[in-house]
Structures are given as C-alpha cells and as structure tokens.
C-alpha atoms as a PDB file:
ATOM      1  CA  UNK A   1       8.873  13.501  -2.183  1.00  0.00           C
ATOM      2  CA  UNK A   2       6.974  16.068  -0.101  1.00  0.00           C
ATOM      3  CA  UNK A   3       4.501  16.748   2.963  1.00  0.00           C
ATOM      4  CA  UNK A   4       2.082  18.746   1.135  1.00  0.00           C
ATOM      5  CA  UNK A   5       0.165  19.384   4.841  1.00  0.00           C
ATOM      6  CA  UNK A   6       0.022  18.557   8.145  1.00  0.00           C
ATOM      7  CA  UNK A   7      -3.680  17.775   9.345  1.00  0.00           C
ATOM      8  CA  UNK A   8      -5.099  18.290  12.567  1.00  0.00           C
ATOM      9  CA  UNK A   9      -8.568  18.119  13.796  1.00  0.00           C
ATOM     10  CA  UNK A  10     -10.651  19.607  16.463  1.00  0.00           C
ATOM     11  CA  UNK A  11     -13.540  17.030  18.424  1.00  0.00           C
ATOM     12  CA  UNK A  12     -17.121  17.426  16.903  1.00  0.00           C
ATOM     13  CA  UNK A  13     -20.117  16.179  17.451  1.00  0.00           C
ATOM     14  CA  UNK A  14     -21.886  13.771  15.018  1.00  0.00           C
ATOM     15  CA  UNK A  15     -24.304  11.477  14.602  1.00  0.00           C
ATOM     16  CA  UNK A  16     -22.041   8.905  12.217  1.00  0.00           C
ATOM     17  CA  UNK A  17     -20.026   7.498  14.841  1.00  0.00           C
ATOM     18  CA  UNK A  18     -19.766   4.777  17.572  1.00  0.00           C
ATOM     19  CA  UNK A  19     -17.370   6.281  19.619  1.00  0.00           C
ATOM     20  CA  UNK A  20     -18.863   6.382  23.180  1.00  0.00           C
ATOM     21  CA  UNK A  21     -18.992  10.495  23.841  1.00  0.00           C
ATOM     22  CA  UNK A  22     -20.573  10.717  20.211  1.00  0.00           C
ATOM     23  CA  UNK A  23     -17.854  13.055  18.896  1.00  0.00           C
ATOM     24  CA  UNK A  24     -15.096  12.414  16.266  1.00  0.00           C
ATOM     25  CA  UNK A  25     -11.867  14.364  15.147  1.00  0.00           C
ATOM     26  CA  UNK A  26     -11.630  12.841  11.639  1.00  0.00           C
ATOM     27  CA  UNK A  27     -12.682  16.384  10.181  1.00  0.00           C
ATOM     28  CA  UNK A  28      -8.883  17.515   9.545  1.00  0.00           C
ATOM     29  CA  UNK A  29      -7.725  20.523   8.288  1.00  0.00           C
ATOM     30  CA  UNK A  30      -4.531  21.731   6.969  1.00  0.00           C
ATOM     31  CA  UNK A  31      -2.512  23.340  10.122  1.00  0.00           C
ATOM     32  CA  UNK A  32      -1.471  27.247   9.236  1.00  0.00           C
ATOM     33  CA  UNK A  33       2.241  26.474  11.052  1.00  0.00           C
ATOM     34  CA  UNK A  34       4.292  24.061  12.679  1.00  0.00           C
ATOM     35  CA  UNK A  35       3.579  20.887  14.100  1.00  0.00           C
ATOM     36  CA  UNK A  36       5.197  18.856  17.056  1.00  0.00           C
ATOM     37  CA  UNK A  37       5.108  15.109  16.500  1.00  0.00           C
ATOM     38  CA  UNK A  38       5.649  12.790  19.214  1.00  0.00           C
ATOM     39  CA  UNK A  39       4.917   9.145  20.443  1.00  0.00           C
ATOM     40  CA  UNK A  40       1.218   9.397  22.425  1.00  0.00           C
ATOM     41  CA  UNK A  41       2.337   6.188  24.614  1.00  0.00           C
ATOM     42  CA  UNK A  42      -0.049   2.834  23.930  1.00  0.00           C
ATOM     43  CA  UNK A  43      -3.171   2.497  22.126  1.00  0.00           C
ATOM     44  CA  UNK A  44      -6.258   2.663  24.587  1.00  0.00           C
ATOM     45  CA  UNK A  45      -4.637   5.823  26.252  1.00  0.00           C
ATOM     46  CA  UNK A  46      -2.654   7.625  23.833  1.00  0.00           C
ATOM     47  CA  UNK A  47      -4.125   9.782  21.035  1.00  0.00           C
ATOM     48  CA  UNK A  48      -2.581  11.456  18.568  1.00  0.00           C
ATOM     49  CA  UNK A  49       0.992  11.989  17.947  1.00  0.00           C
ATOM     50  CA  UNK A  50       0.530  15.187  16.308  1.00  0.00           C
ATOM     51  CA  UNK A  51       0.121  18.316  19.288  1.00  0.00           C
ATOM     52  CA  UNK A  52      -3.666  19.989  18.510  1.00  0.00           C
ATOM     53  CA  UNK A  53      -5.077  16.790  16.821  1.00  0.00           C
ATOM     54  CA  UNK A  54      -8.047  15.040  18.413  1.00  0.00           C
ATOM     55  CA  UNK A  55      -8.481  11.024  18.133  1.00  0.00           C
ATOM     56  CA  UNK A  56     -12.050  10.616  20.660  1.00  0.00           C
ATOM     57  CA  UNK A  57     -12.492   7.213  20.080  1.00  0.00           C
ATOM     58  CA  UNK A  58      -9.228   5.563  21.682  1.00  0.00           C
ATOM     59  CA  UNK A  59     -10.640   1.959  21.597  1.00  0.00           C
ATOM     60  CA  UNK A  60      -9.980   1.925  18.041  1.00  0.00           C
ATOM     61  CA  UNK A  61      -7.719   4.722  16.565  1.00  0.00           C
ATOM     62  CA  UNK A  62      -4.125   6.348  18.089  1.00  0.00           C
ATOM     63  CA  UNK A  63      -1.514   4.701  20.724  1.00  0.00           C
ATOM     64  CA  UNK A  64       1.996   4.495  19.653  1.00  0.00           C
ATOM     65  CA  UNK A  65       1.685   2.201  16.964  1.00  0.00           C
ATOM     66  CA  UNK A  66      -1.187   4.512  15.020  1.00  0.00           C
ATOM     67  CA  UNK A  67       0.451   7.703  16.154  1.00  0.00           C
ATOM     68  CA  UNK A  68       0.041   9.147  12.462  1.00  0.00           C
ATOM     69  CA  UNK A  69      -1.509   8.472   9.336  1.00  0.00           C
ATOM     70  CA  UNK A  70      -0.471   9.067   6.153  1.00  0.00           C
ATOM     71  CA  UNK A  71      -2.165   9.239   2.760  1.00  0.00           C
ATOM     72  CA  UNK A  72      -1.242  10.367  -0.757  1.00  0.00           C
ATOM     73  CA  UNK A  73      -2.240  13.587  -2.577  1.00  0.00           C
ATOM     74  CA  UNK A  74      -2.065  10.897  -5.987  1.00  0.00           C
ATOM     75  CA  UNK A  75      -4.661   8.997  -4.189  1.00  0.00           C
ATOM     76  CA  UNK A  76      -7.153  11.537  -3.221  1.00  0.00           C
ATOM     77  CA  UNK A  77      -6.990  12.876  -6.786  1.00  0.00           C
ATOM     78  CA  UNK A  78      -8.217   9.408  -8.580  1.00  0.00           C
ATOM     79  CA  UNK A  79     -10.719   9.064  -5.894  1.00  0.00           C
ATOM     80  CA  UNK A  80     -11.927  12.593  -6.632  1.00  0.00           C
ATOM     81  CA  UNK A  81     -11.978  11.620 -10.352  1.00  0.00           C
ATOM     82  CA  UNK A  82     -14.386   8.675  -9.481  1.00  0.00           C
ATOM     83  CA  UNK A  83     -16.527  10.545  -6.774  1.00  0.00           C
ATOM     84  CA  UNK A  84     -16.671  13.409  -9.295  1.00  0.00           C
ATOM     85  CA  UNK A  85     -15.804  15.802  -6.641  1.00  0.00           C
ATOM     86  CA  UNK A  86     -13.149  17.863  -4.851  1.00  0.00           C
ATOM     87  CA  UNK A  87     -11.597  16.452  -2.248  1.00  0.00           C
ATOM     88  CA  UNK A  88      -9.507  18.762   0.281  1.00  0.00           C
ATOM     89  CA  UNK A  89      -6.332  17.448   2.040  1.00  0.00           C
ATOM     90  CA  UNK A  90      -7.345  16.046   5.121  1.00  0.00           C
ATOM     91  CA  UNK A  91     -10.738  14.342   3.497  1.00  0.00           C
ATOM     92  CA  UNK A  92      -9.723  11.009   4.609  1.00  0.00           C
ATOM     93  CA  UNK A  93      -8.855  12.233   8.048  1.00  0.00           C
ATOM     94  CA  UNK A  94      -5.198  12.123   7.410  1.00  0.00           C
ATOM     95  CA  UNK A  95      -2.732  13.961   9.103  1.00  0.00           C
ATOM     96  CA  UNK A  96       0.194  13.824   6.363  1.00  0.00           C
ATOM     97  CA  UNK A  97      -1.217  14.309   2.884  1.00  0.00           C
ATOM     98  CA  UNK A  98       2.049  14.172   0.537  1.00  0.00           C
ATOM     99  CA  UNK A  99       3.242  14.057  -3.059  1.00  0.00           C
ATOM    100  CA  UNK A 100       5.487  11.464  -5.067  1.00  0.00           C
ATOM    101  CA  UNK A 101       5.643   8.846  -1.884  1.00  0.00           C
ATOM    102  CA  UNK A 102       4.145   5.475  -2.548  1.00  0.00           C
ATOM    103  CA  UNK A 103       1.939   5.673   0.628  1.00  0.00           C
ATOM    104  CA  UNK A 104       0.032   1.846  -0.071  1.00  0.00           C
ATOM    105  CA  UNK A 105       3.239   0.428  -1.679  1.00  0.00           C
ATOM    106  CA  UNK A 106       5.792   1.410   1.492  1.00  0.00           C
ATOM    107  CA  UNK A 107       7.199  -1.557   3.265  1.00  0.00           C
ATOM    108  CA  UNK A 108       6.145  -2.571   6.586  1.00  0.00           C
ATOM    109  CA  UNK A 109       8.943  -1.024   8.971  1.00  0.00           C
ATOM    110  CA  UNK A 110       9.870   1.420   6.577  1.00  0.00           C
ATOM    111  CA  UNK A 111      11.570   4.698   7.801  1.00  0.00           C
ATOM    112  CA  UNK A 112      10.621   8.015   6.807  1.00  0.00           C
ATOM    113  CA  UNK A 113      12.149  11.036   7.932  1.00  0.00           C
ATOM    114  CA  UNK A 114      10.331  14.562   7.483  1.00  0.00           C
ATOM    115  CA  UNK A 115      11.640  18.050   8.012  1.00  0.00           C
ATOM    116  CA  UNK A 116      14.910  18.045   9.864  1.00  0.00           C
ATOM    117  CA  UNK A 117      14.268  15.973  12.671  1.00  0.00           C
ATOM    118  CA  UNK A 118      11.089  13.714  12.522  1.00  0.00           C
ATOM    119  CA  UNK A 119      11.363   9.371  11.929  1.00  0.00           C
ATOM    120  CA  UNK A 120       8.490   7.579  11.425  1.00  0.00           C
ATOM    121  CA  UNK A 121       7.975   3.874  10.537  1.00  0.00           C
ATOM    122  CA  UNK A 122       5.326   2.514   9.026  1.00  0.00           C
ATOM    123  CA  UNK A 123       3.244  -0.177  10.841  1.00  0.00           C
ATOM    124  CA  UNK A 124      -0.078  -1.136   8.690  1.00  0.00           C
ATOM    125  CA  UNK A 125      -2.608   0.623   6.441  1.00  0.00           C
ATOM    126  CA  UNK A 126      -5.900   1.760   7.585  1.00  0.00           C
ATOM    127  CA  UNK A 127      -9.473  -0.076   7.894  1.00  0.00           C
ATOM    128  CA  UNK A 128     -12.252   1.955   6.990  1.00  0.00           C
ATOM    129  CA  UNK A 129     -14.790   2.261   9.690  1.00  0.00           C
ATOM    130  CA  UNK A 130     -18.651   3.733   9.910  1.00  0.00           C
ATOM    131  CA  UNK A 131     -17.380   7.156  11.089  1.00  0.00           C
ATOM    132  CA  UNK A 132     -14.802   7.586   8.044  1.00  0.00           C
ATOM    133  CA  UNK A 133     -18.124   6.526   5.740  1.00  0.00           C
ATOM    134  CA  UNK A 134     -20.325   8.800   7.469  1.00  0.00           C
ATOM    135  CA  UNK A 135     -17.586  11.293   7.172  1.00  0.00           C
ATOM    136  CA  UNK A 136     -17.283  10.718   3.543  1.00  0.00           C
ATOM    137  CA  UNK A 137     -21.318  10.248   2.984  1.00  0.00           C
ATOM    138  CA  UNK A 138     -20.576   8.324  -0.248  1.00  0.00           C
ATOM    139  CA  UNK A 139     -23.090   5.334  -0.646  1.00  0.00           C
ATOM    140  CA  UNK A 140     -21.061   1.641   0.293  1.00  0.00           C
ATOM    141  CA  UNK A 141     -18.280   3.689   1.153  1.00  0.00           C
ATOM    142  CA  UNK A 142     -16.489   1.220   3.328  1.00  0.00           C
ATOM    143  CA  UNK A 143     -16.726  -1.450   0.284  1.00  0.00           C
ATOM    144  CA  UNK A 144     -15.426   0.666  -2.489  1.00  0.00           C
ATOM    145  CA  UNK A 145     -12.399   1.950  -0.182  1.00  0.00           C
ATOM    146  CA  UNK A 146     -11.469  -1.846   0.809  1.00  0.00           C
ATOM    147  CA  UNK A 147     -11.828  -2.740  -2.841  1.00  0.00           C
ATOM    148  CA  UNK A 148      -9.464  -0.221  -3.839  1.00  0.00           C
ATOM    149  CA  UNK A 149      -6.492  -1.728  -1.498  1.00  0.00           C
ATOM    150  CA  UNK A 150      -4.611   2.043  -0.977  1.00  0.00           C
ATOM    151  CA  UNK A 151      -5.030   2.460   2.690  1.00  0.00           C
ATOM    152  CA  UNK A 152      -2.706   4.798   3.547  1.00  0.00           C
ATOM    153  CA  UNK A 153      -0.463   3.825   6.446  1.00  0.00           C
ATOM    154  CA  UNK A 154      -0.125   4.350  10.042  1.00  0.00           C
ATOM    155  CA  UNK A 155       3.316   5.152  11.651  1.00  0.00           C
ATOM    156  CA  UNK A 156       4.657   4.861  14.544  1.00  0.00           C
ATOM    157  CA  UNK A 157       7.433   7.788  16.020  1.00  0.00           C
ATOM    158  CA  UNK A 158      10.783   6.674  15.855  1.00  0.00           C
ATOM    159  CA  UNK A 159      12.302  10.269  17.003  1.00  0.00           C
ATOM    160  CA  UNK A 160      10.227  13.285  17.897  1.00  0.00           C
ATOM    161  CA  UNK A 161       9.901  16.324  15.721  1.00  0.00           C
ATOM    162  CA  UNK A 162       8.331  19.232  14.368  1.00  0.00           C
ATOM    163  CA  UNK A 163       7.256  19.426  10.663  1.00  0.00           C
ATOM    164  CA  UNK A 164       5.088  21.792   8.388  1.00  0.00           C
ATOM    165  CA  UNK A 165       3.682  21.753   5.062  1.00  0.00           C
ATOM    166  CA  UNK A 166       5.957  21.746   2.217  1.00  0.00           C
ATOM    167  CA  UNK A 167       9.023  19.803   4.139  1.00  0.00           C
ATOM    168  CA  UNK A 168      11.146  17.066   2.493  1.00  0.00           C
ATOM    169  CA  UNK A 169       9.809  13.521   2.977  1.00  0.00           C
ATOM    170  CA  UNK A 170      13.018  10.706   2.884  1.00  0.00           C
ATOM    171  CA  UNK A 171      13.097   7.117   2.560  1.00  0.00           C
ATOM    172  CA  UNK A 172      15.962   6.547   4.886  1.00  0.00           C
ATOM    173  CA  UNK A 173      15.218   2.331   5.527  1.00  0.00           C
ATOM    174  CA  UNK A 174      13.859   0.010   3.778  1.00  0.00           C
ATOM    175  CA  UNK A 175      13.145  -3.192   4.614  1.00  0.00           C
ATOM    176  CA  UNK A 176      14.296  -6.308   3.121  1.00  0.00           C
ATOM    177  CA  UNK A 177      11.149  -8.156   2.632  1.00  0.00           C
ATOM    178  CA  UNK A 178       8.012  -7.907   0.611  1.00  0.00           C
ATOM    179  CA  UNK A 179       5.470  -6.857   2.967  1.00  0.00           C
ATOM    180  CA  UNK A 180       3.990  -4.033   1.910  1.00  0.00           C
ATOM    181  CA  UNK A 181       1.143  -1.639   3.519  1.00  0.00           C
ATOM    182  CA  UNK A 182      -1.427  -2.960   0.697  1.00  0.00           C
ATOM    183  CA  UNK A 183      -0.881  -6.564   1.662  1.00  0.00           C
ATOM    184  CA  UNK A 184      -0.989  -6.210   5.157  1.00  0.00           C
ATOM    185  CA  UNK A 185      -4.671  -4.734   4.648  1.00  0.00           C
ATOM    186  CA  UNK A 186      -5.197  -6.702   2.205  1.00  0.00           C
ATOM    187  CA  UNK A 187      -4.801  -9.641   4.497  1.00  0.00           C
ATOM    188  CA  UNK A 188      -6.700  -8.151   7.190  1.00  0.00           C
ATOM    189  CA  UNK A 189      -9.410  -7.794   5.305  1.00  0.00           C
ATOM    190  CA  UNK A 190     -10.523  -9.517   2.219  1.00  0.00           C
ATOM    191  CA  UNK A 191      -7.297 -12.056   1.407  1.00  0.00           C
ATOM    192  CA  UNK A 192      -7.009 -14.058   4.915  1.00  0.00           C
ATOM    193  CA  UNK A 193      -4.588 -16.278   2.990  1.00  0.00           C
ATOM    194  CA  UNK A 194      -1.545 -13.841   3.205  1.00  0.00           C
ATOM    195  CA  UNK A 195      -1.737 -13.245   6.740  1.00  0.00           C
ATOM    196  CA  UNK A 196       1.474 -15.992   6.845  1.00  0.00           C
ATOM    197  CA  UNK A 197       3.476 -14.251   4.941  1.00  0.00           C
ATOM    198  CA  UNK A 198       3.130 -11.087   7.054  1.00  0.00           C
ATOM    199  CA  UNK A 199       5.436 -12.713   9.483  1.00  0.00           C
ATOM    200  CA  UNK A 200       8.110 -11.580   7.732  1.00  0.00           C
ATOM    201  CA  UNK A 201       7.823  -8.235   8.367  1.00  0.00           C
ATOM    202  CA  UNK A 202       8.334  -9.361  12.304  1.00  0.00           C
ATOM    203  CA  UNK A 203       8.084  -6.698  15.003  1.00  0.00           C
ATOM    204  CA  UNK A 204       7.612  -4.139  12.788  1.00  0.00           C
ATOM    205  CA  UNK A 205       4.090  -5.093  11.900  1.00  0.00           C
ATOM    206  CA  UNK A 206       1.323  -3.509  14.045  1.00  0.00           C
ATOM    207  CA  UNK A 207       1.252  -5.716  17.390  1.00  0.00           C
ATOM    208  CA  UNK A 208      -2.749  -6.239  16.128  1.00  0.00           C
ATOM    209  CA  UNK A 209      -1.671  -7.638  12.708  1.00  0.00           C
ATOM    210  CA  UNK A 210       1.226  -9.607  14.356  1.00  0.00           C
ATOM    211  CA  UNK A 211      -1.012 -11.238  16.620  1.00  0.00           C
ATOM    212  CA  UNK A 212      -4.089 -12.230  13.667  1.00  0.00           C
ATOM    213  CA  UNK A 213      -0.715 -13.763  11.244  1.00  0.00           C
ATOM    214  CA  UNK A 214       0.458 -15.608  14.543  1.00  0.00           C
ATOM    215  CA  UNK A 215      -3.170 -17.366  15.160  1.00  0.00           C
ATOM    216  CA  UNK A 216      -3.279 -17.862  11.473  1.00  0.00           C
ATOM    217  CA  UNK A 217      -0.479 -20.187  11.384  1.00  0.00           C
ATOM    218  CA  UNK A 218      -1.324 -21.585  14.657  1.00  0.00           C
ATOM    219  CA  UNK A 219      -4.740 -22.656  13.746  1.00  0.00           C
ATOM    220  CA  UNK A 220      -3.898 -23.817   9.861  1.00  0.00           C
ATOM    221  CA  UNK A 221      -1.407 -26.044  11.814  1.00  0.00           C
ATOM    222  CA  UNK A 222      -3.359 -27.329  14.066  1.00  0.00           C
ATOM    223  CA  UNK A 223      -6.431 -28.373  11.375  1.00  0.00           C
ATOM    224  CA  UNK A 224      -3.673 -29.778   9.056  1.00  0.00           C
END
C-alpha cells in the first residue's frame, strides 16, 4: 500500500459552486515535494490539513474531523473506464490518491500511518455536492457517484507529519466492529435504516454522523 500523490489546490473562481465568495479549491493537483499535514482545528474555521491546500467553502468541507480526504487510484480507474476518459489524480478533489488500500472498505476509526511520521483516522466517506458535479461536468453526476457507494474517506490527524508521493501507507489499527466508510455513507444517504448500527463505531464516527445515528434511534423509539 502506497500514496501515489499528495493533492493540493489553489482557490478559483467558478460559476459551479455555492460557496459564498464564488471560488472553490477542489481543482487539485499533484504537489512536486513535500507536504506538512496537520490538524486545521474545528470545522467552520479550520481548512485544510494539508499546508498550500485551499478548502473556500468552510460551512461544508475541512475542520479537524475532514482534515484530509482520501481516494483510491483503483477507483478512479473503473470510473475512467465508465466515463470513457482519463482521469488525473486529484479529479475528485482528493488530497491522497493511493494504490492497494481499500479506501470505501476501511473501518470507521481506522489508523493509517504515512511516511515516517503521519496518523490519520478515518471518520466518514464523502457526499457529493454541486461543486464536485460541476467540477466533474458529467450529466447526474451526484446520482451515479452515490449509486456507486466508494466515497473515499475523510480523516482526521492523529499526529502531525510530512508526506510525499510514493511513501508507505500502514494499517496500524483496526477497529473491532463492522462499520465501514461505505456504510456510513451509505446510511447517510440512500439506506437511513443502518444509521443504528453506526453507533458502534462510537466516537470515532464523524461528530455529524454520530449525531444523525443518535436522533435515529431516538426518534424510532419514540414512534415505537
């Protein structure tokens, strides 16, 4: 298992997205050296946790517990088999493209360490938004990438560090549950049933998925 790049990407202006200032940083490109990744601090004020990477719309994306995202290389090939075109690390706005990780199958609060010194943990998968299907400019883009249930997953930074393309990617905890990243989005999004069993994954979870699972219960219980 292997970082294949580390994406960054630079504010620009488009007419795609909702963000308030009009301007997006999904547009990531592979960075030519190394990268410092730390913990931003909590969503709504911290961006990125990558130094150089922009996230302009801080209502919705970055903060500690989406302080990186993570996708596949084995991914972004099948979906440039379907699209019938190339597709560039960093397409998806991902700032760790890798080879032979599971990305979508990883375990809610599983570790990861990269490089020498870098721990991240993995908190939920990704919902696409209208900027990510502008990005993309493929027709019912938002559908077709919640139909496919391989998000990618956020991360949280567990210790600080500084990592380039082609460094070692480790599995170094791994939950004892079954909550993976594809069920978490899966029950954020199209499968409301399974947002009890999330639970199990307990603090780990993204606070934001924690809190939907916890109403969940609360409000089956109270109609039963």
């Amino acid at each position: 298992m292997r970082l294949l790049t580390v994406n960054v990407g630079r504010p620009k202006a488009v007419e795609y997205t909702d963000a308030p200032a009009g301007v997006t940083g999904i547009d990531k490109r592979p960075a030519g050296g190394p990268v410092r990744v730390t913990d931003p601090g909590p969503k709504g004020t911290g961006g990125s946790g990558l130094a150089g990477d922009a996230v302009c719309d801080l209502r919705h994306h970055g903060g500690s517990d989406q302080a990186v995202y993570a996708f596949a290389r084995e991914e972004l090939d099948g979906w440039e088999r379907e699209l019938g075109r190339p597709l560039a690390n960093g397409v998806f706005g991902e700032n760790l493209t890798t080879a032979g990780l599971d990305v979508s199958g990883a375990k809610i609060g599983e570790r990861w360490r990269i490089g020498a010194d870098l721990v991240l943990e993995v908190t939920s998968g990704r919902i696409p938004c209208r900027t990510f299907a502008g990005h993309l400019g493929e027709e019912r883009w938002v559908k077709r990438f919640t139909r496919a249930a391989a998000p990618g997953a956020y991360l949280r930074v567990i210790e600080p560090g500084e990592i380039r393309a082609g460094d070692p990617v480790e599995i170094v905890h791994r939950p004892d549950h079954d909550v993976t990243v594809k069920m978490e989005f899966l029950a954020s999004t199209t499968r409301r049933d399974l947002l009890p069993g999330l639970l199990a994954a307990g603090d780990a979870l993204h606070p934001e998925a924690l809190r939907a699972a916890l109403r969940y219960v609360e409000k089956s219980a109270a109609d039963s």
